[in-house]
N, C-alpha and C. Protein backbone atom coordinates (compact mmCIF):
# COMPACT_ATOMS: atom_id res chain seq x y z
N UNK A 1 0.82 -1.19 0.00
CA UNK A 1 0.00 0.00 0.00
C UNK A 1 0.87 1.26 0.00
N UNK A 2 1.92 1.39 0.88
CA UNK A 2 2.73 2.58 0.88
C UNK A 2 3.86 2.77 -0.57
N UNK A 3 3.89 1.46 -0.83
CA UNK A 3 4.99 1.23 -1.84
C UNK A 3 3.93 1.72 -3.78
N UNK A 4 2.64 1.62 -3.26
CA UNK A 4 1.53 2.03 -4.23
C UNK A 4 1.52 3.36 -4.07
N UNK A 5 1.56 4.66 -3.06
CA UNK A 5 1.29 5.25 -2.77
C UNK A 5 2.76 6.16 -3.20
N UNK A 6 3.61 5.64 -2.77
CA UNK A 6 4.73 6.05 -3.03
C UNK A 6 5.11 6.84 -4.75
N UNK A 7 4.35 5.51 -5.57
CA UNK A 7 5.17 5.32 -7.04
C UNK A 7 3.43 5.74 -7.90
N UNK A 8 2.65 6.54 -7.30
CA UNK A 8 1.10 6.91 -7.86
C UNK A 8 1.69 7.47 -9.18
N UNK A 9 2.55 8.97 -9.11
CA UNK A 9 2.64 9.51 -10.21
C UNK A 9 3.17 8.50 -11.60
N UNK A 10 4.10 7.15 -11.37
CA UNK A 10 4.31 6.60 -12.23
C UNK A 10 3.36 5.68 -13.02
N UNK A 11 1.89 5.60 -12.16
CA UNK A 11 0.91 4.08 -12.13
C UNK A 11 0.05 4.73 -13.07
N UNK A 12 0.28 5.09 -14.05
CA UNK A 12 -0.64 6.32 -15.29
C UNK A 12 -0.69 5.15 -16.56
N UNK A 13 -2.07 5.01 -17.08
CA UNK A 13 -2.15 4.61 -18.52
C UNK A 13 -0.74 4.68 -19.35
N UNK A 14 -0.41 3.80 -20.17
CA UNK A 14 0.77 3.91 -21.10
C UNK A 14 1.67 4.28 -20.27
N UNK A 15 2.40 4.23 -19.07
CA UNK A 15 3.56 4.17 -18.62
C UNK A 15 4.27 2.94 -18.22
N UNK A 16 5.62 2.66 -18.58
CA UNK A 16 6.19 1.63 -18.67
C UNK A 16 6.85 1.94 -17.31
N UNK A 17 6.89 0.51 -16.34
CA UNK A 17 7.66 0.42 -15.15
C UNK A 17 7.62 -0.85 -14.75
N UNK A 18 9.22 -1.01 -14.27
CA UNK A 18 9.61 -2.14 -13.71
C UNK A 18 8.93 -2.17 -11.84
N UNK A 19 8.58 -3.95 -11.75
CA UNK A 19 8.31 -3.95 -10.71
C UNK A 19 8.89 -5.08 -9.70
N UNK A 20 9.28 -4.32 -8.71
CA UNK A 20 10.33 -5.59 -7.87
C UNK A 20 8.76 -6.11 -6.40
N UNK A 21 8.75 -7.42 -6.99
CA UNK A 21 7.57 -8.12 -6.33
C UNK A 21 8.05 -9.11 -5.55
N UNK A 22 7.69 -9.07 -4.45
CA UNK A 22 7.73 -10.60 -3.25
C UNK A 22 5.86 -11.41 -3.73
N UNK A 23 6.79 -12.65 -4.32
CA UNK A 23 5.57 -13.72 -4.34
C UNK A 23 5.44 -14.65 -3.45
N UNK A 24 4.30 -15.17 -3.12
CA UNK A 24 4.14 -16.03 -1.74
C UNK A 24 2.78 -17.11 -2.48
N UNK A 25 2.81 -17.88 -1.84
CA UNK A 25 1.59 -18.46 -2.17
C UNK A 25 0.40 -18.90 -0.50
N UNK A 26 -0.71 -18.28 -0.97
CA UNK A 26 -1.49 -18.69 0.10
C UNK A 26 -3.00 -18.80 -0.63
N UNK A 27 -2.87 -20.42 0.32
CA UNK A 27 -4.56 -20.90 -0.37
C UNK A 27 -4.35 -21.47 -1.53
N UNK A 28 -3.44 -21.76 -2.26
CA UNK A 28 -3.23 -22.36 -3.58
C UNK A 28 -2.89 -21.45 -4.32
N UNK A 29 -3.03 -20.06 -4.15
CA UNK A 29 -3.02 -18.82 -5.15
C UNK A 29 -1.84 -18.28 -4.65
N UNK A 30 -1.28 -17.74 -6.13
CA UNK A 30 -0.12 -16.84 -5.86
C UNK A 30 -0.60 -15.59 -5.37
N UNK A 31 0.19 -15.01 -4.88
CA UNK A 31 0.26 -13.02 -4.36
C UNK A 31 1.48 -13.17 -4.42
N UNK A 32 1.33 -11.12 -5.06
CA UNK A 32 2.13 -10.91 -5.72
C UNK A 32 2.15 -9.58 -4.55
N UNK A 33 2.99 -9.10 -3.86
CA UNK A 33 3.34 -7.80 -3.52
C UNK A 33 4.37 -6.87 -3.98
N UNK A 34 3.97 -5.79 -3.95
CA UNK A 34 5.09 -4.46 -4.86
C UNK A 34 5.70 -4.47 -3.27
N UNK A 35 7.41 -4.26 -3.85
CA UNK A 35 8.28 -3.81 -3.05
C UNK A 35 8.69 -2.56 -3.76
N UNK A 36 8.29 -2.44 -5.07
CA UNK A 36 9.36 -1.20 -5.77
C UNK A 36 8.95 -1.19 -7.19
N UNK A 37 8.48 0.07 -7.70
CA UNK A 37 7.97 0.65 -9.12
C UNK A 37 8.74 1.85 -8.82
N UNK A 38 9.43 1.24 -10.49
CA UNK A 38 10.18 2.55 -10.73
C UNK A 38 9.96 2.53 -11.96
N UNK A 39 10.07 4.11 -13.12
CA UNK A 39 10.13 4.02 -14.26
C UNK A 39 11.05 3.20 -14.68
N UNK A 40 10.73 3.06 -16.42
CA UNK A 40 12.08 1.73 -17.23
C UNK A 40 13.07 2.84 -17.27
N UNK A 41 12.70 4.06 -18.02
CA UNK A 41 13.55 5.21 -18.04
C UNK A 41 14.45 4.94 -17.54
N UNK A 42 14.16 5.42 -15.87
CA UNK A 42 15.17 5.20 -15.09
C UNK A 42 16.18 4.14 -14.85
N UNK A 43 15.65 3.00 -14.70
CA UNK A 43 15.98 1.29 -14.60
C UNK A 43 17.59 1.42 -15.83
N UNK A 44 17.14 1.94 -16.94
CA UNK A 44 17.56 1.77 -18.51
C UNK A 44 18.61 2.64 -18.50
N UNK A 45 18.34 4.26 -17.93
CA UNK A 45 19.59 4.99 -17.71
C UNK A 45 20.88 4.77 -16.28
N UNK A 46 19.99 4.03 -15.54
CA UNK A 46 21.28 3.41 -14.43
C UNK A 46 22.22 2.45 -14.76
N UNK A 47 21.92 1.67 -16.21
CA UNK A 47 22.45 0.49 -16.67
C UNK A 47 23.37 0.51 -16.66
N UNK A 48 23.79 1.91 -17.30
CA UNK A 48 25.64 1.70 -17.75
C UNK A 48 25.51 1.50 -18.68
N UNK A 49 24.27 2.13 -20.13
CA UNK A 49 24.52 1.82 -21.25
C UNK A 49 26.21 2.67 -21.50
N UNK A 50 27.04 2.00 -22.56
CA UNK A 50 28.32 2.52 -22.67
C UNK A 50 28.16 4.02 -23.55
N UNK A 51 27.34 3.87 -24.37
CA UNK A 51 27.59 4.99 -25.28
C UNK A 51 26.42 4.60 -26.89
N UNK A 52 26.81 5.46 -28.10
CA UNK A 52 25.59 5.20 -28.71
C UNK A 52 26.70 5.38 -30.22
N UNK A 53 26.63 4.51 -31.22
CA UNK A 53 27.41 5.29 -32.72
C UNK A 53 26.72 5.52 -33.70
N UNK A 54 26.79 6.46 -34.25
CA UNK A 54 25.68 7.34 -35.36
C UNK A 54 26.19 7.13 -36.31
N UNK A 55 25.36 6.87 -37.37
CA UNK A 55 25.94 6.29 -38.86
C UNK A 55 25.26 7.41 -39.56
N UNK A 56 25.57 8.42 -40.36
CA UNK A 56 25.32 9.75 -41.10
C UNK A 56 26.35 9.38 -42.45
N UNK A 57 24.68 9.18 -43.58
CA UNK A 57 25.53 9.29 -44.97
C UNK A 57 25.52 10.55 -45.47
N UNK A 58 25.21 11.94 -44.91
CA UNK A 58 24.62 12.95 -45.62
C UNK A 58 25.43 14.60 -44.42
N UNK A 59 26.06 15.06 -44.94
CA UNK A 59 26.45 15.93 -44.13
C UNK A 59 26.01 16.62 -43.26
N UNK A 60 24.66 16.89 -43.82
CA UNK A 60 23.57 18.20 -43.05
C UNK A 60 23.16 17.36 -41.87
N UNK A 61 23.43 15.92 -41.78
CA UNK A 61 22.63 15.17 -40.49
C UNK A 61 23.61 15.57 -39.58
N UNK A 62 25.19 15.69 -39.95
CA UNK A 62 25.59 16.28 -38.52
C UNK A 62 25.26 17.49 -37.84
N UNK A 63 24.82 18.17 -38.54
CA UNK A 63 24.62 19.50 -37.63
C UNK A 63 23.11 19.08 -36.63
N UNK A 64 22.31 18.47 -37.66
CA UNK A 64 21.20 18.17 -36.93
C UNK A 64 21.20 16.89 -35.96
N UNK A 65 22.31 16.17 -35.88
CA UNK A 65 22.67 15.25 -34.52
C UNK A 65 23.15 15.87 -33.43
N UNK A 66 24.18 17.14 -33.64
CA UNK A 66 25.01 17.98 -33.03
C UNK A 66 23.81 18.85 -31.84
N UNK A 67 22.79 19.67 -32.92
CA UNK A 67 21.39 19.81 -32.18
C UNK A 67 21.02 19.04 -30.99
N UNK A 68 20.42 18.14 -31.69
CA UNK A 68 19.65 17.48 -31.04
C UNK A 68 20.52 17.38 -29.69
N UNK A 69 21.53 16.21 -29.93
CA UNK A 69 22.43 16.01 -28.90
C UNK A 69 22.50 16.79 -27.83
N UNK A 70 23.01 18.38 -28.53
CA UNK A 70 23.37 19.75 -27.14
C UNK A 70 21.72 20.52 -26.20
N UNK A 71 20.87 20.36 -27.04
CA UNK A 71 19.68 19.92 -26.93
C UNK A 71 19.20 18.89 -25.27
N UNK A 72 19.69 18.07 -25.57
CA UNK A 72 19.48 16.70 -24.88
C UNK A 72 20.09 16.77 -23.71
N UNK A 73 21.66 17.06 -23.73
CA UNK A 73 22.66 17.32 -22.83
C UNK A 73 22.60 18.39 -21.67
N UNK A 74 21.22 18.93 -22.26
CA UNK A 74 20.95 20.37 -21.17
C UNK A 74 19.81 20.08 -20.31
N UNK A 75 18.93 19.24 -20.76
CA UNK A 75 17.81 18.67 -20.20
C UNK A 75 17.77 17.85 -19.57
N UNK A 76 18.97 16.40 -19.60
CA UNK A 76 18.83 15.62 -18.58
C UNK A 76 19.65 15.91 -17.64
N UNK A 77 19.52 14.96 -16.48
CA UNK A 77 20.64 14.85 -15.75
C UNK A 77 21.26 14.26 -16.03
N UNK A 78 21.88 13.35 -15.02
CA UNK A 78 23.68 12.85 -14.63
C UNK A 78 23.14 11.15 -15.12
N UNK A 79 21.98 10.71 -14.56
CA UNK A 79 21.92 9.43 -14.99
C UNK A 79 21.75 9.09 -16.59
N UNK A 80 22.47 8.07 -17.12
CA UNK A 80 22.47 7.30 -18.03
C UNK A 80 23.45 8.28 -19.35
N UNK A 81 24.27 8.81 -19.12
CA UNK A 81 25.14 9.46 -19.63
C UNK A 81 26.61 8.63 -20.56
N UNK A 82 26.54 8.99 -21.49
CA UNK A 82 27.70 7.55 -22.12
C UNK A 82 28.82 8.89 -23.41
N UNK A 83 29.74 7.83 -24.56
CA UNK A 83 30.21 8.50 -25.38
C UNK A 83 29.54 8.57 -26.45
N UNK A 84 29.25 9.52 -27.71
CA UNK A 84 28.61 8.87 -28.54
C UNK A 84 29.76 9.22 -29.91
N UNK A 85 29.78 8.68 -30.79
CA UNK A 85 30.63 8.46 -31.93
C UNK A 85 29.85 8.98 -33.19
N UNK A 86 30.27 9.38 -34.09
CA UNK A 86 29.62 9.83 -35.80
C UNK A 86 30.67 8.84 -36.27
N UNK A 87 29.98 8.26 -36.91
CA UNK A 87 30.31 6.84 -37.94
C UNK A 87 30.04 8.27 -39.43
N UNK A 88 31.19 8.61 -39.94
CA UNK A 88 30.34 9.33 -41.03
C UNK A 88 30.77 8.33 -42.54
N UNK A 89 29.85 8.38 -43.07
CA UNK A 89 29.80 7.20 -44.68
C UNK A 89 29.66 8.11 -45.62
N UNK A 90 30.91 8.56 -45.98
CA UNK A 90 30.56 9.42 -47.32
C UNK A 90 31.40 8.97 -48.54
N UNK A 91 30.87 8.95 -50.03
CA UNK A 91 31.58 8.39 -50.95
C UNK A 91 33.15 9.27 -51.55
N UNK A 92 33.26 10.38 -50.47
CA UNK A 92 33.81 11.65 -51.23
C UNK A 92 35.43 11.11 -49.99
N UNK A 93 34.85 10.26 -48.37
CA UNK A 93 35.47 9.48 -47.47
C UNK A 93 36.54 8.21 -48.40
N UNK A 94 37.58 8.10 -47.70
CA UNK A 94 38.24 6.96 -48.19
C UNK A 94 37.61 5.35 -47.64
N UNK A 95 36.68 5.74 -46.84
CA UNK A 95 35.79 4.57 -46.17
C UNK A 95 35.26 5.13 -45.31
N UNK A 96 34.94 4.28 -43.87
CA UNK A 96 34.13 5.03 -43.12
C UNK A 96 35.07 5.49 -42.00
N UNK A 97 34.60 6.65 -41.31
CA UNK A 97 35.54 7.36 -40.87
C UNK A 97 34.75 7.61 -39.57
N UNK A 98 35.32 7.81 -38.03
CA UNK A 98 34.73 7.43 -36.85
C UNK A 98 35.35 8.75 -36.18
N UNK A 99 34.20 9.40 -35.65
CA UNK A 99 34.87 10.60 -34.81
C UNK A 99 34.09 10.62 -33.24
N UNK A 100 34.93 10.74 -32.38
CA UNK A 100 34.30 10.63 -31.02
C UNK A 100 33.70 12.16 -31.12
N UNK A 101 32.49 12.16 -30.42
CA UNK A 101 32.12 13.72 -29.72
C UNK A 101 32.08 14.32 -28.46
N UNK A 102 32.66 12.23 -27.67
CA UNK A 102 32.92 13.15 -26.15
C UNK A 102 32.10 11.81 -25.59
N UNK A 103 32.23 11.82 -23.92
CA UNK A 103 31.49 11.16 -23.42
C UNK A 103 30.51 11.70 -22.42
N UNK A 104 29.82 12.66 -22.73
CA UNK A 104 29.04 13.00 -21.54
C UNK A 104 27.67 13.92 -22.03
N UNK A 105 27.44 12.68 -23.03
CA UNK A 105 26.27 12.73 -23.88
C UNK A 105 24.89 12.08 -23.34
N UNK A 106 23.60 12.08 -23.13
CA UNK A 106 22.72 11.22 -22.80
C UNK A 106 22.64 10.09 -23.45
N UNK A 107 22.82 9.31 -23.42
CA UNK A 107 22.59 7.76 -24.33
C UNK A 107 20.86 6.58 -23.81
N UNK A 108 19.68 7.49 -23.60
CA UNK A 108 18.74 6.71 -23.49
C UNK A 108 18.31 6.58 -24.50
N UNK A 109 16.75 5.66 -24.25
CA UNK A 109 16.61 5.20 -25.62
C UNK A 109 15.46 6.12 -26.31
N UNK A 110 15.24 7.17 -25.53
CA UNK A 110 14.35 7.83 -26.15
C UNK A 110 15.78 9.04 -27.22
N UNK A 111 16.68 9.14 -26.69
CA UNK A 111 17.87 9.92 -27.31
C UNK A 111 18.27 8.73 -28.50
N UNK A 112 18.33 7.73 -29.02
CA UNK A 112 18.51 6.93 -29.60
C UNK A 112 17.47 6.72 -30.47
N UNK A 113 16.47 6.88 -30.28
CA UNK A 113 15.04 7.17 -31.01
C UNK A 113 15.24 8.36 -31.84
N UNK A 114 15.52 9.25 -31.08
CA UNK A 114 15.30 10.51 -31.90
C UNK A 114 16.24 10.48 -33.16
N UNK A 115 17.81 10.13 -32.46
CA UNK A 115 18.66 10.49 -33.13
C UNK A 115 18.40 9.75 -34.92
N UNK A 116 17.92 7.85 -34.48
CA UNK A 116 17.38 7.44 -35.56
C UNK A 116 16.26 7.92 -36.64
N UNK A 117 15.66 9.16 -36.27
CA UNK A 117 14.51 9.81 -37.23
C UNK A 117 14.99 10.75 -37.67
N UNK A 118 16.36 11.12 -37.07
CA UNK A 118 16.58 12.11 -38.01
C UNK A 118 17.19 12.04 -39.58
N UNK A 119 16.80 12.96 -40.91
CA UNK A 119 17.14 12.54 -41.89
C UNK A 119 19.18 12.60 -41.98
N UNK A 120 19.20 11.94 -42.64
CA UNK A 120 20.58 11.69 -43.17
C UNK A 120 21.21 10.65 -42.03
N UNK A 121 20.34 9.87 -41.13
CA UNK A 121 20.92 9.14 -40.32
C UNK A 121 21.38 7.87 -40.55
N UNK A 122 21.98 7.01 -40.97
CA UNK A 122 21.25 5.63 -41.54
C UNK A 122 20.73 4.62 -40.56
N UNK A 123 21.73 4.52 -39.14
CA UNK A 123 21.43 3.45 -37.97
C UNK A 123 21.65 4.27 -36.69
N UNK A 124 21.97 3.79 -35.50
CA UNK A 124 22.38 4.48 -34.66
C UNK A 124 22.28 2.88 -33.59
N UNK A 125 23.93 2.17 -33.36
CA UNK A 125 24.27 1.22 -32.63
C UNK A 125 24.74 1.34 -31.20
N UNK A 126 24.25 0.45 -29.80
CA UNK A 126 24.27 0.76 -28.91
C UNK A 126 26.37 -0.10 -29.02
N UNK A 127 26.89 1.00 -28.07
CA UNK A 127 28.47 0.64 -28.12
C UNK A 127 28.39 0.43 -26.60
């Protein structure tokens, strides 16, 4: 009940959250008790994802990864923070060519989402 009471703002239609449950059985039937709801968000940015690499065949996508990114970097906090890399693929390139941008970029997966819609992107691989 307190552990319900606790995690209300997360218990909303369409919200995704992990739940740490003590099961018991009484009477033949399982019960299930909440010890702990937390967003995945969160769960997902404590992981230790390492970092994220951006594959851009088209020049103009870097400026608009660069965006987004500094964008991103101002809004979250400290959790789930990684390096992220530009994989850039250009035919004008002697092949593909890998440039770090640093490590203290957000790397969730909603930042990994985005970065994949943007045009000139081709993939975007978790490192």
């Amino acid at each position: 009940s307190d552990t319900l009471e606790i995690a209300r703002d997360h218990l909303e239609p369409g919200t995704n959250v992990v739940l740490t449950v003590e099961a018991n059985m009484e009477a033949e039937q399982l019960k299930l008790l909440a010890r702990s709801i937390v967003p995945i968000d969160t769960v997902v940015a404590d992981a230790g994802q390492a970092g994220l690499r951006v594959f851009v065949d088209q020049d103009d996508a870097i400026g608009a990864v660069a965006g987004l990114l500094g964008r991103a970097r101002g809004e979250s906090g400290l959790a789930g923070r990684g390096e992220v890399q530009l994989c850039l693929m250009s035919l004008d390139l002697p092949g593909e060519v890998d440039v770090s941008l640093g490590t203290d970029f957000p790397v969730t997966p909603q930042i990994k989402g985005a970065l994949k819609s943007l045009p000139g992107v081709v993939t975007v691989e978790d490192v």
